[in-house]
C-alpha atoms as a PDB file:
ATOM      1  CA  UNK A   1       6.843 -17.150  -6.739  1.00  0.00           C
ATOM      2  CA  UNK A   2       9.113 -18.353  -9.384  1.00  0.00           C
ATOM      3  CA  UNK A   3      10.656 -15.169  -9.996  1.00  0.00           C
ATOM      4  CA  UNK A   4      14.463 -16.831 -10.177  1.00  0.00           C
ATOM      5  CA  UNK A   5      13.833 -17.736 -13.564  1.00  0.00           C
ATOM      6  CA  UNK A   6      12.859 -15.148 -15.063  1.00  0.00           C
ATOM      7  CA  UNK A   7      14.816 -13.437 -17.276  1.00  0.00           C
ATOM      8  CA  UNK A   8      14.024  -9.933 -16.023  1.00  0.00           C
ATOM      9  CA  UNK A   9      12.766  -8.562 -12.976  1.00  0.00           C
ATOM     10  CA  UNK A  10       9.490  -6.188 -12.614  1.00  0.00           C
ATOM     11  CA  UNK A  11       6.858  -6.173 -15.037  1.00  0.00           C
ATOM     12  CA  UNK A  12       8.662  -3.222 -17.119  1.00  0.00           C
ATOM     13  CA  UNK A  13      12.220  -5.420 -17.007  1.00  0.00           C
ATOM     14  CA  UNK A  14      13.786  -2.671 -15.475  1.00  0.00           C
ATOM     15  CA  UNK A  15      16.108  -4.599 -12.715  1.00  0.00           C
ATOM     16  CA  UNK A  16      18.289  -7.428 -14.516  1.00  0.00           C
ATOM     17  CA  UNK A  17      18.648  -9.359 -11.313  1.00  0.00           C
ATOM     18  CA  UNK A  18      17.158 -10.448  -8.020  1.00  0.00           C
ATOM     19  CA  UNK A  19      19.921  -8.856  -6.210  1.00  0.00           C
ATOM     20  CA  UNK A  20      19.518  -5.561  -7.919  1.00  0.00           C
ATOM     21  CA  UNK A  21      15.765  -5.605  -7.646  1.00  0.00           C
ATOM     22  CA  UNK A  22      15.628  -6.456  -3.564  1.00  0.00           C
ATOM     23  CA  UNK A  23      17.674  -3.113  -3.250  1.00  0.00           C
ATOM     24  CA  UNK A  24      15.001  -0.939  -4.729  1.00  0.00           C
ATOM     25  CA  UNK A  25      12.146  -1.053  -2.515  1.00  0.00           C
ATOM     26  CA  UNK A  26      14.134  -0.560   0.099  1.00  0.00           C
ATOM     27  CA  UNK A  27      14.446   2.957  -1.249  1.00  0.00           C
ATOM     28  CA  UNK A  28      11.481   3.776  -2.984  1.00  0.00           C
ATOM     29  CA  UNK A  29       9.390   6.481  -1.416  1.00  0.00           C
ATOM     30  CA  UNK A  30       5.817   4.685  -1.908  1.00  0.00           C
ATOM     31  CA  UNK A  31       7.354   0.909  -0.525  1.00  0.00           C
ATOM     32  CA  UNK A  32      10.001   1.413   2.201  1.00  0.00           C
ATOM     33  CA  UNK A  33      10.676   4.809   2.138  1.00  0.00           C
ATOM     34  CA  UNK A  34      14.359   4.929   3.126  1.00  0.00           C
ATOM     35  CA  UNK A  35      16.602   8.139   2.359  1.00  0.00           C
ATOM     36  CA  UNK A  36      19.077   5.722   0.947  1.00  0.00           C
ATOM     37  CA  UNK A  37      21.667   2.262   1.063  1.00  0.00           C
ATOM     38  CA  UNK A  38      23.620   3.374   4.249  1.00  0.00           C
ATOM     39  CA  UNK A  39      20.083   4.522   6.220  1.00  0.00           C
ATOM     40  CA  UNK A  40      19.400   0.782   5.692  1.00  0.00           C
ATOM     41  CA  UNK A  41      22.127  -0.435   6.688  1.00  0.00           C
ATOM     42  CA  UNK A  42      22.492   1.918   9.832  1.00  0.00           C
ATOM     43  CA  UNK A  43      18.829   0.364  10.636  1.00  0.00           C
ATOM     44  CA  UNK A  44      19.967  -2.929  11.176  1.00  0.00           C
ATOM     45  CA  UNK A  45      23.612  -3.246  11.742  1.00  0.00           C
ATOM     46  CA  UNK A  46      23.454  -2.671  15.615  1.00  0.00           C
ATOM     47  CA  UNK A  47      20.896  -6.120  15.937  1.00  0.00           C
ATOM     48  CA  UNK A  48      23.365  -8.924  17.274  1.00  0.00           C
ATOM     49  CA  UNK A  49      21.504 -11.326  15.080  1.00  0.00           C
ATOM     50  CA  UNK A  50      21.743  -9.793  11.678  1.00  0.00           C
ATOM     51  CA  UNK A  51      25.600  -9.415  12.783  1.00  0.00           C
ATOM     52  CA  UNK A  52      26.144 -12.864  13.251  1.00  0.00           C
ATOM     53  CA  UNK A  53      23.779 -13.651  10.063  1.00  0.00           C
ATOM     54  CA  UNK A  54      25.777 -11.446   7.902  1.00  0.00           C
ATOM     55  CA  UNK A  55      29.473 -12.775   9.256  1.00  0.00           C
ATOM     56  CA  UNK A  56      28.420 -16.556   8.833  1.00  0.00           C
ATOM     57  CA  UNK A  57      27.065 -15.844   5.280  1.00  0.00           C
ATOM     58  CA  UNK A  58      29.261 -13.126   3.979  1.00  0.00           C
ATOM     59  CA  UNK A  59      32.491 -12.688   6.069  1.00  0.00           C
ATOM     60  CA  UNK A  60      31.898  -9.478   6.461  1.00  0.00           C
ATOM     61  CA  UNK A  61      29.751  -6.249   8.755  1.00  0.00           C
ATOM     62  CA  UNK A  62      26.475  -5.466   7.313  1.00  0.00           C
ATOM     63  CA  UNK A  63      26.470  -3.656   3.856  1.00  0.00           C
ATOM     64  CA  UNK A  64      23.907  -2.508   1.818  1.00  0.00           C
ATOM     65  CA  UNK A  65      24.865  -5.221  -1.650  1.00  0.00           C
ATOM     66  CA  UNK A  66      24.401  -8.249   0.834  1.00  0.00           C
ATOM     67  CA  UNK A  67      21.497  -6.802   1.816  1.00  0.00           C
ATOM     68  CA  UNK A  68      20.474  -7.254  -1.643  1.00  0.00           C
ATOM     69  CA  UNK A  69      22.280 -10.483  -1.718  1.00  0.00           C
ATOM     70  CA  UNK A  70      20.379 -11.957   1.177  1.00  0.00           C
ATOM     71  CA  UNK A  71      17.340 -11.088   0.302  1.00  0.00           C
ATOM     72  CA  UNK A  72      17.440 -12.725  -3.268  1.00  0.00           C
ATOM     73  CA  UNK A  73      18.966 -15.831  -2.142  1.00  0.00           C
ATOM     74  CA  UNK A  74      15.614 -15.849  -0.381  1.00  0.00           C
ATOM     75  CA  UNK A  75      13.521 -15.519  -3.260  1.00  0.00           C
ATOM     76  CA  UNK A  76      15.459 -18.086  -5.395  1.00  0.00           C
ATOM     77  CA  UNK A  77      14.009 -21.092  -2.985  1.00  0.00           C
ATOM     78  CA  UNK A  78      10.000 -19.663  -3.441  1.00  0.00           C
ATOM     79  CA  UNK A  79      10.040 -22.962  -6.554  1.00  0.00           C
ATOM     80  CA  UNK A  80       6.189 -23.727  -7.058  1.00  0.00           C
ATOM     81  CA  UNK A  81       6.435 -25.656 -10.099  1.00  0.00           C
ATOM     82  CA  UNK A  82       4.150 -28.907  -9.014  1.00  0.00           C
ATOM     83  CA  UNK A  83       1.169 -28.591 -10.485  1.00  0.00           C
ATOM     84  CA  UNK A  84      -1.762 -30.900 -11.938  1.00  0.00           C
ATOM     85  CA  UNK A  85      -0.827 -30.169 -14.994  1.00  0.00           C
ATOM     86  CA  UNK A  86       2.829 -30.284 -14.989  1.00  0.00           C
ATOM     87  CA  UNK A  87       1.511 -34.070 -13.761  1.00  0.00           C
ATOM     88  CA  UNK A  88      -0.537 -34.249 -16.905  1.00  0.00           C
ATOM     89  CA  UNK A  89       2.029 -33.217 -19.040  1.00  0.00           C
ATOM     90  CA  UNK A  90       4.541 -36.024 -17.412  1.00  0.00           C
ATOM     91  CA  UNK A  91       2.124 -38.766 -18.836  1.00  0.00           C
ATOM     92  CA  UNK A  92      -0.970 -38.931 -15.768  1.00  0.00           C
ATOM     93  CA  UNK A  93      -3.978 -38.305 -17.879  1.00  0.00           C
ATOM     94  CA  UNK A  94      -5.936 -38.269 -14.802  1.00  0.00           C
ATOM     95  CA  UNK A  95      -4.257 -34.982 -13.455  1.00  0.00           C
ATOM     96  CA  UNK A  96      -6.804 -32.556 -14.993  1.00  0.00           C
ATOM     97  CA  UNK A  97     -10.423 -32.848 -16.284  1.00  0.00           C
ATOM     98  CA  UNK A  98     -11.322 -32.981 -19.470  1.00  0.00           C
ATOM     99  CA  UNK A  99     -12.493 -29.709 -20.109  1.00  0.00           C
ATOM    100  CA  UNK A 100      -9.385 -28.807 -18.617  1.00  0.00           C
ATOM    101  CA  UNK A 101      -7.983 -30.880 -21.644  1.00  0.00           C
ATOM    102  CA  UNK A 102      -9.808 -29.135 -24.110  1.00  0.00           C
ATOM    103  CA  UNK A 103      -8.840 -25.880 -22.587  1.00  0.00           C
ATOM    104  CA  UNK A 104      -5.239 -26.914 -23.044  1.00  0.00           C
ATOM    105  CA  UNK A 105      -5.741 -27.831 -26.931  1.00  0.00           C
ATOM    106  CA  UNK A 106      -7.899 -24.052 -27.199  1.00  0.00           C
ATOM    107  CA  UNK A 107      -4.928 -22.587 -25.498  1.00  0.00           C
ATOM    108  CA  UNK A 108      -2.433 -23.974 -28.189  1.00  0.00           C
ATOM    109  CA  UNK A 109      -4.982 -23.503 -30.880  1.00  0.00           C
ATOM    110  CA  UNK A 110      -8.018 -20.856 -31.377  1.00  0.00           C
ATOM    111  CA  UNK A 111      -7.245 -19.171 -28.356  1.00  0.00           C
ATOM    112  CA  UNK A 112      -3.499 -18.228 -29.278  1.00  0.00           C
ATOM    113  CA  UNK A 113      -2.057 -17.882 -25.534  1.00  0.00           C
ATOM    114  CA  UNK A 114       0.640 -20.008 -26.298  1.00  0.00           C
ATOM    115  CA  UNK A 115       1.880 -17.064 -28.531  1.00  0.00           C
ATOM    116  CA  UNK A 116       3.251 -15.437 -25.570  1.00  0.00           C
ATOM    117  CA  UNK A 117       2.681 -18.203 -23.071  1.00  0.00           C
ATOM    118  CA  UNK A 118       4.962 -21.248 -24.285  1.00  0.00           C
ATOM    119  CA  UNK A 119       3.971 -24.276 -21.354  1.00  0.00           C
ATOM    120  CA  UNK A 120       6.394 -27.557 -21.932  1.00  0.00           C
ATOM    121  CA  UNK A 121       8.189 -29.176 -19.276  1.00  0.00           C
ATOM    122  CA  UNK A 122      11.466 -27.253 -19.882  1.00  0.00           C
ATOM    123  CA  UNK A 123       9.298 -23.935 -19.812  1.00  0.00           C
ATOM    124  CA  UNK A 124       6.762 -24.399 -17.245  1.00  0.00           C
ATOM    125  CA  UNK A 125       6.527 -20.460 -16.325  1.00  0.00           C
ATOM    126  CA  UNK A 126       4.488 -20.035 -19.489  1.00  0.00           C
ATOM    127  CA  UNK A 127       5.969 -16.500 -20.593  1.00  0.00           C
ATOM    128  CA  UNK A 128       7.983 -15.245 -23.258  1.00  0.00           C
ATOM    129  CA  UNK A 129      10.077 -13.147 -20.733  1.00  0.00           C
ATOM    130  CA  UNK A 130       8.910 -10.599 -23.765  1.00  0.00           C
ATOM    131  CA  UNK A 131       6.913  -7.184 -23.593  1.00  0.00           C
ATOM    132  CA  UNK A 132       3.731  -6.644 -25.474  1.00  0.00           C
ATOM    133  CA  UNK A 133       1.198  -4.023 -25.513  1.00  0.00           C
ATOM    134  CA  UNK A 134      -1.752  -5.749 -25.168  1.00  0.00           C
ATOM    135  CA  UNK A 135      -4.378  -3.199 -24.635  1.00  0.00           C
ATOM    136  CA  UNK A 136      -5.481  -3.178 -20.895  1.00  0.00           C
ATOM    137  CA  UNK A 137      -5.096   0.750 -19.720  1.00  0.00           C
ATOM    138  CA  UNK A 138      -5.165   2.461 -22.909  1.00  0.00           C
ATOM    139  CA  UNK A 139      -9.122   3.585 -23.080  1.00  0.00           C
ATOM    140  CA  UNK A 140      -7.765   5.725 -19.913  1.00  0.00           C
ATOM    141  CA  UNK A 141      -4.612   6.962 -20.581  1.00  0.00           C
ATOM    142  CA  UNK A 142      -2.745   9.421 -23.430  1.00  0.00           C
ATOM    143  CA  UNK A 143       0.747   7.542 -23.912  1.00  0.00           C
ATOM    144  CA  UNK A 144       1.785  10.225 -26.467  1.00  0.00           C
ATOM    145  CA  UNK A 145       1.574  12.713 -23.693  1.00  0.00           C
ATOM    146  CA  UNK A 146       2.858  10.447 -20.943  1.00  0.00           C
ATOM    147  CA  UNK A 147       6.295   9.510 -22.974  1.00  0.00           C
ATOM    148  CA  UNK A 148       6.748  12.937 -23.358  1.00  0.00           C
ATOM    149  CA  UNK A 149       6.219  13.849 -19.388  1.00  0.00           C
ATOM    150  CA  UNK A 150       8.533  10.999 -19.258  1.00  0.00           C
ATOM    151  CA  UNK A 151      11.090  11.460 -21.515  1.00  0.00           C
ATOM    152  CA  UNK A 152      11.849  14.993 -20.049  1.00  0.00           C
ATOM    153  CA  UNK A 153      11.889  13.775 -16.177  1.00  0.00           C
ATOM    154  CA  UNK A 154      14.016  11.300 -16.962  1.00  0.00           C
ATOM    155  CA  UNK A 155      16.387  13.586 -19.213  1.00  0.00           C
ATOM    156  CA  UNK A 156      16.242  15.924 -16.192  1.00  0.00           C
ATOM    157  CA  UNK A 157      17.119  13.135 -13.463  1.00  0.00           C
ATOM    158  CA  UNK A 158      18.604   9.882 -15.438  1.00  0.00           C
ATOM    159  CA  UNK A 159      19.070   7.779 -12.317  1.00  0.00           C
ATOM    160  CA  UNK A 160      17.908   4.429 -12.316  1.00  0.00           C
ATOM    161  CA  UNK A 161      16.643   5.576  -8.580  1.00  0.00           C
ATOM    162  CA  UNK A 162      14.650   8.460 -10.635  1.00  0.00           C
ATOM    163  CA  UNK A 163      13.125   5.620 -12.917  1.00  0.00           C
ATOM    164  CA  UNK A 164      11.809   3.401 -10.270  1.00  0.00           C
ATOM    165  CA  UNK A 165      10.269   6.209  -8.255  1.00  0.00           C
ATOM    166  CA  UNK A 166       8.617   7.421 -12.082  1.00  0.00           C
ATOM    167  CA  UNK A 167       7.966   3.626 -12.885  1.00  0.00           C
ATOM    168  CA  UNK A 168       6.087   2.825  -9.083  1.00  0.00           C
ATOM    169  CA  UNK A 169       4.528   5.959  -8.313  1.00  0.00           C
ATOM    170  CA  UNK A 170       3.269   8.121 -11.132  1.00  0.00           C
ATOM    171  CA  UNK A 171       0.883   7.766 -14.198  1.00  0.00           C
ATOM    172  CA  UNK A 172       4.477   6.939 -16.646  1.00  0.00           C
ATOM    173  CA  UNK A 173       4.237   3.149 -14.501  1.00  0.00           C
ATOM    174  CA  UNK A 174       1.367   2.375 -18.165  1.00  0.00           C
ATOM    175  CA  UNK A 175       3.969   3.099 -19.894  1.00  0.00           C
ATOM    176  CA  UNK A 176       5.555  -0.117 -19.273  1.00  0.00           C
ATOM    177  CA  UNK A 177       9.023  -0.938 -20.951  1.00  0.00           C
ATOM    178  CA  UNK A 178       9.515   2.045 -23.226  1.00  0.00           C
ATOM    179  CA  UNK A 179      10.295   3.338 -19.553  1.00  0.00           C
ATOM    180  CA  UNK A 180      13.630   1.104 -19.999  1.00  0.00           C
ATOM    181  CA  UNK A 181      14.463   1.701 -23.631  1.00  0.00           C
ATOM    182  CA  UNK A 182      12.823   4.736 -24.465  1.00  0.00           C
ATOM    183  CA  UNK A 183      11.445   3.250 -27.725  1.00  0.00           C
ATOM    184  CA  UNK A 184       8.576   3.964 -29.016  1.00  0.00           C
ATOM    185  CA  UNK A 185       8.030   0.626 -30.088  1.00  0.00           C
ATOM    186  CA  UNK A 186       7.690  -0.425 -26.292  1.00  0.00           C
ATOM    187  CA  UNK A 187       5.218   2.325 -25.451  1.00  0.00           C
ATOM    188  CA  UNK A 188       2.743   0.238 -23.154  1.00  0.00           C
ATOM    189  CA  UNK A 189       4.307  -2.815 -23.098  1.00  0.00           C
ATOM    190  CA  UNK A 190       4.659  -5.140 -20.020  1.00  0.00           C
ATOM    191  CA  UNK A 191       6.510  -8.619 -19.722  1.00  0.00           C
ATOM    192  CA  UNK A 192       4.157 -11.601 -20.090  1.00  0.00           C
ATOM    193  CA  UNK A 193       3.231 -12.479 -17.135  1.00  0.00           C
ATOM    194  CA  UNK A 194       3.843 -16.048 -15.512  1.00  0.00           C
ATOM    195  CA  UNK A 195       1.138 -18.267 -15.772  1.00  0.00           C
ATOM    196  CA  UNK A 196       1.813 -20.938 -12.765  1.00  0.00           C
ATOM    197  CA  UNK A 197      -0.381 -20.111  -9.890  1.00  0.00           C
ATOM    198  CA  UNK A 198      -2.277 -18.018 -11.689  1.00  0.00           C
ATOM    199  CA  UNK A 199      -5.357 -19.171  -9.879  1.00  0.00           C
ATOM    200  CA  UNK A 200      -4.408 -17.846  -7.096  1.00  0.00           C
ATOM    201  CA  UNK A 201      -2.833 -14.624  -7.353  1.00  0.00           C
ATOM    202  CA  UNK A 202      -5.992 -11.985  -8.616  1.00  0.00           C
ATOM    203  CA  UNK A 203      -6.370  -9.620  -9.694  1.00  0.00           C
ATOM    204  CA  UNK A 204      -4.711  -9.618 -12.774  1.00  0.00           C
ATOM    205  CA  UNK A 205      -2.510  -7.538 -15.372  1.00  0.00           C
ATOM    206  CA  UNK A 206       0.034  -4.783 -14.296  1.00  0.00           C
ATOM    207  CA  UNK A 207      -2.858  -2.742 -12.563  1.00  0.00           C
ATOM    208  CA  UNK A 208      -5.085  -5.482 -10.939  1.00  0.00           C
ATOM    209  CA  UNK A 209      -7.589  -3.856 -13.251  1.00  0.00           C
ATOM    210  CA  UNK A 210      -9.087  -7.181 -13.980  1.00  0.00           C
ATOM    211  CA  UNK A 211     -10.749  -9.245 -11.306  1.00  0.00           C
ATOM    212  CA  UNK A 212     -10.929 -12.810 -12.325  1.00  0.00           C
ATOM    213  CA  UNK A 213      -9.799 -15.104 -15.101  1.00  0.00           C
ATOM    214  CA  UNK A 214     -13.188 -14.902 -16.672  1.00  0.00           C
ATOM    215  CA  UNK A 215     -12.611 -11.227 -17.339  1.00  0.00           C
ATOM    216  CA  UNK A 216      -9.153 -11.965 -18.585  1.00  0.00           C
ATOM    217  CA  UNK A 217     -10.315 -14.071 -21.356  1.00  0.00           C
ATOM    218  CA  UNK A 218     -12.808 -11.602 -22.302  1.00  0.00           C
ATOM    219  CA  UNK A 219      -9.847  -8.689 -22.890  1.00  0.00           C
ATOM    220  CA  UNK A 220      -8.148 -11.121 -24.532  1.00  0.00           C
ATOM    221  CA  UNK A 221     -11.511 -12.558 -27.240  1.00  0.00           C
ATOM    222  CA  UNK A 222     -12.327  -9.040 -28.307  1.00  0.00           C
ATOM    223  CA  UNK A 223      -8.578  -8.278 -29.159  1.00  0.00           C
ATOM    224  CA  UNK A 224      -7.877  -5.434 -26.066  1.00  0.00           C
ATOM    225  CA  UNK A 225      -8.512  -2.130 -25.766  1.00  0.00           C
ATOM    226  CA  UNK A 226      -7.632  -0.430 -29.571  1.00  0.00           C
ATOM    227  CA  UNK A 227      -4.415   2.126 -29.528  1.00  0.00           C
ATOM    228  CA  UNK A 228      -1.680   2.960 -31.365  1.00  0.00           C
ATOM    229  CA  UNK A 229       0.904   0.493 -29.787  1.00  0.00           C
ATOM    230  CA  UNK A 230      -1.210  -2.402 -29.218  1.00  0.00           C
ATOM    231  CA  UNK A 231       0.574  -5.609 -30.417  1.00  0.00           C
ATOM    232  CA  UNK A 232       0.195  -7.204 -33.564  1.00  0.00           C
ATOM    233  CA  UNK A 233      -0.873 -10.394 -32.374  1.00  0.00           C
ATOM    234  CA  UNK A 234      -3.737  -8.977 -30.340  1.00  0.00           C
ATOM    235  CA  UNK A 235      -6.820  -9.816 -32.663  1.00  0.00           C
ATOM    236  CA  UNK A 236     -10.472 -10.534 -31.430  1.00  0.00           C
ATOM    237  CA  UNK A 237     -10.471 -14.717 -31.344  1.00  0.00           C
ATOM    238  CA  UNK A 238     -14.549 -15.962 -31.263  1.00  0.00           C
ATOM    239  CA  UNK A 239     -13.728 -18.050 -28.699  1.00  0.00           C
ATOM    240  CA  UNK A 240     -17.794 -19.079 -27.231  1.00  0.00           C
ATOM    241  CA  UNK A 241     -18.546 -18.933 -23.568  1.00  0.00           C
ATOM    242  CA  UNK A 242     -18.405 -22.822 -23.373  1.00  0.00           C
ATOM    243  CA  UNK A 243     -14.331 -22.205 -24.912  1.00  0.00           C
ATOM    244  CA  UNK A 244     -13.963 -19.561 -22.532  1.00  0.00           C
ATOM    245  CA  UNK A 245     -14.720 -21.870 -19.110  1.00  0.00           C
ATOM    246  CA  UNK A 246     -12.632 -24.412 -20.805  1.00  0.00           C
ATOM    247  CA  UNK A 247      -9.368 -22.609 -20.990  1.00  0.00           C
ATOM    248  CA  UNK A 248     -10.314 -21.134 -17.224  1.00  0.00           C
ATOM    249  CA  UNK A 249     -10.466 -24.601 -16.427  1.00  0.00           C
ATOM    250  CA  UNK A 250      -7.118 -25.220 -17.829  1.00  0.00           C
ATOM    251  CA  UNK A 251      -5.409 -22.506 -16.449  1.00  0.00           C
ATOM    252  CA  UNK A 252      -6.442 -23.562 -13.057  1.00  0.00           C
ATOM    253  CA  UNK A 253      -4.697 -26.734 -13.453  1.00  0.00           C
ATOM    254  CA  UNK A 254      -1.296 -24.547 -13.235  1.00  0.00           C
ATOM    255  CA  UNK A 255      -1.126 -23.998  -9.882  1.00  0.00           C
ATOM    256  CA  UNK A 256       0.971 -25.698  -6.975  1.00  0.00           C
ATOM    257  CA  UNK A 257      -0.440 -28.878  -5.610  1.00  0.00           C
ATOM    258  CA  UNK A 258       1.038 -27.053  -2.423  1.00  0.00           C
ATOM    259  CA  UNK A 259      -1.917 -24.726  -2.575  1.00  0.00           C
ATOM    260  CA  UNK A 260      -5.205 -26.881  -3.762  1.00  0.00           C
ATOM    261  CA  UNK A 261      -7.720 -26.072  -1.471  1.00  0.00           C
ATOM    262  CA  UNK A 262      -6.595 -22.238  -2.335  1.00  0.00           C
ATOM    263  CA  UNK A 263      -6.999 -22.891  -5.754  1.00  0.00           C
ATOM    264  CA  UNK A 264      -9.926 -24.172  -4.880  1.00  0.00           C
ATOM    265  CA  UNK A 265     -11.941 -21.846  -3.496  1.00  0.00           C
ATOM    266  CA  UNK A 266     -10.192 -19.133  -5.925  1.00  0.00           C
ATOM    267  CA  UNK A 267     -12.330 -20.962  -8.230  1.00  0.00           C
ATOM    268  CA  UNK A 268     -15.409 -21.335  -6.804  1.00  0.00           C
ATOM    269  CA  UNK A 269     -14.847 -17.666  -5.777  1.00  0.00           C
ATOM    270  CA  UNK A 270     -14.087 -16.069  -9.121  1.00  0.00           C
ATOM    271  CA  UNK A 271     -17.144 -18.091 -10.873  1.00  0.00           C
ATOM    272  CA  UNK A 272     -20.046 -16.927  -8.700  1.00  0.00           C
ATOM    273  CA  UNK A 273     -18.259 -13.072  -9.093  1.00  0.00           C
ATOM    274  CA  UNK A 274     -17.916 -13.480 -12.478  1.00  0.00           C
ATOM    275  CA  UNK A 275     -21.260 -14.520 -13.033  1.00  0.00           C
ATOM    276  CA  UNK A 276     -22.313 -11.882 -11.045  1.00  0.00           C
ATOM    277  CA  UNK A 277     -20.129  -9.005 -11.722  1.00  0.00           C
ATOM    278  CA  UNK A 278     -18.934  -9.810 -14.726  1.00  0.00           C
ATOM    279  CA  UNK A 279     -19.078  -7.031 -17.426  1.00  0.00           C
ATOM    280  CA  UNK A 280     -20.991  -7.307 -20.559  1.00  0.00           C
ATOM    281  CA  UNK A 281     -18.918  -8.981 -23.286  1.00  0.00           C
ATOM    282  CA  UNK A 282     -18.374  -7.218 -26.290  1.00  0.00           C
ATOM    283  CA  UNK A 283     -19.294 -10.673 -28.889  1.00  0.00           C
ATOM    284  CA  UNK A 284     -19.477  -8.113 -31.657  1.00  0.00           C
ATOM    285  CA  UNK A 285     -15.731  -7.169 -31.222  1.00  0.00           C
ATOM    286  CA  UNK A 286     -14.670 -10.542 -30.339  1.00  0.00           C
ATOM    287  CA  UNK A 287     -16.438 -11.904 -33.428  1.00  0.00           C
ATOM    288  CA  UNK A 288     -15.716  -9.613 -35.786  1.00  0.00           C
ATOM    289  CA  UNK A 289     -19.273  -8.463 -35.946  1.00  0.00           C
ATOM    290  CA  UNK A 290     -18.042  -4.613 -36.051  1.00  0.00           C
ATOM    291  CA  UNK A 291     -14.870  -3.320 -36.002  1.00  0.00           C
ATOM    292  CA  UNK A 292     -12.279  -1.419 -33.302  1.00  0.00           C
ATOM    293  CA  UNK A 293     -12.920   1.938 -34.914  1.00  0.00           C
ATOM    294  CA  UNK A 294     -16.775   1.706 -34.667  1.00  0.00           C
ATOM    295  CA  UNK A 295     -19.299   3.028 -32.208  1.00  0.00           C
END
């Protein structure tokens, strides 16, 4: 949803455009598995309708760019923009609760999210369309050793075919952008993600390794998981567990009024798990009560 305005595509920013990023899957040997462009193409080109499709909308036989076309002309009309709080932001003070209202001041405030998660009406997506470390698979994985694994496969093989195959189905995909730009700098990093409809779409980061928003804002009040590349603006926040429900509440105001009673039961669904599931929360960390380093 929404992906037209980003700035990049994928959560590493490896495809600059919808049209280059519908190709990929197509030929990616975890997703759709085809040999290549013209296997695609030979697929679908003998079906009378996708003949008569493709001549109305492109002049032309079936070819494997306006496969790419067609499919991201499709993805530029998923708009789900109309949420409470885009409402509440218009001037209807009655859109959202108010602990939804506090949430929003905690998210501009002690909680820091706007950092990498401007919300205005002339940036409703509420991302940077920037990468940042922030610290969510690094107590399981060895980036020094995984950039150089990567560096050498893609030295060996320096298609951009090669890097979406490494970047989809091998360990190198928590490597993020340095994937892209092979800088060091980037080692980890992923592209904030969009915020609208956030409520809706768990689990959450670039591995689904965290199940509700409830567990999000706990990765994000201790200050993530400690490593070498972890962003400078991660630092543990003391946000209390009343704060906490408060910007939950908030960020379930972001989602399409197209999909309330969704949102709805999201909610009602991720509270009783997180209450029930939810891991121990690490106050020392997030209060500065002991430091990264310590045991």
């Amino acid at each position: 949803m929404n992906v037209t305005l980003l700035q990049t595509v994928f959560l590493d920013g490896r495809s600059p455009t919808l049209e280059h990023q519908a190709k990929l899957p197509i030929i990616n040997p975890i997703e759709m598995g085809m040999p290549d462009g013209e296997a695609a193409v030979r697929a679908i080109k003998d079906d009378p309708e996708y003949q008569a499709a493709f001549k109305k909308a492109y002049g032309r036989d079936v070819n494997y760019d306006d496969i790419g076309r067609a499919i991201a002309a499709f993805e530029r009309i998923l708009i789900f923009v109309d949420s409470p709080f885009r409402r509440f932001l218009a001037g209807d003070e009655d859109a959202i609760s108010d602990e939804a209202k506090k949430g929003w001041v905690l998210f501009n405030e002690k909680a820091r999210c706007v950092t990498c998660h401007p919300m205005s009406p002339s940036n409703p997506l509420g991302t940077d369309n920037r990468f940042h470390n922030i610290g969510v698979s690094a107590r399981h994985q060895d980036f020094e050793a995984l950039a150089k694994n990567a560096l050498k496969a893609l030295q060996e093989d320096p298609s951009e075919q090669k890097l979406d195959e490494l970047a989809l189905g091998t360990d190198m995909s928590e490597l993020g952008r340095f994937m892209v730009t092979k800088n060091r700098s980037d080692i980890g990093a992923f592209r904030t993600s969009i915020l609208l409809n956030i409520g809706i779409t768990p689990p959450y980061m670039h591995d689904g390794s965290i199940e509700t928003l409830w567990d999000a804002m706990d990765h994000y009040n201790k200050g993530g998981e400690p490593n070498l590349f972890l962003d400078g603006g991660m630092e543990p926040l003391a946000l209390t567990e009343e704060e906490i429900d408060q910007v939950v509440a908030f960020l379930f105001t972001l989602t399409d009024q197209r999909f309330a009673e969704e949102n709805r039961q999201q909610l009602e669904r991720q509270k009783a798990q997180a209450g029930k599931k939810r891991p121990l929360r690490d106050n020392e960390m997030a209060f500065r009560l002991k430091l990264a380093f310590e045991k």
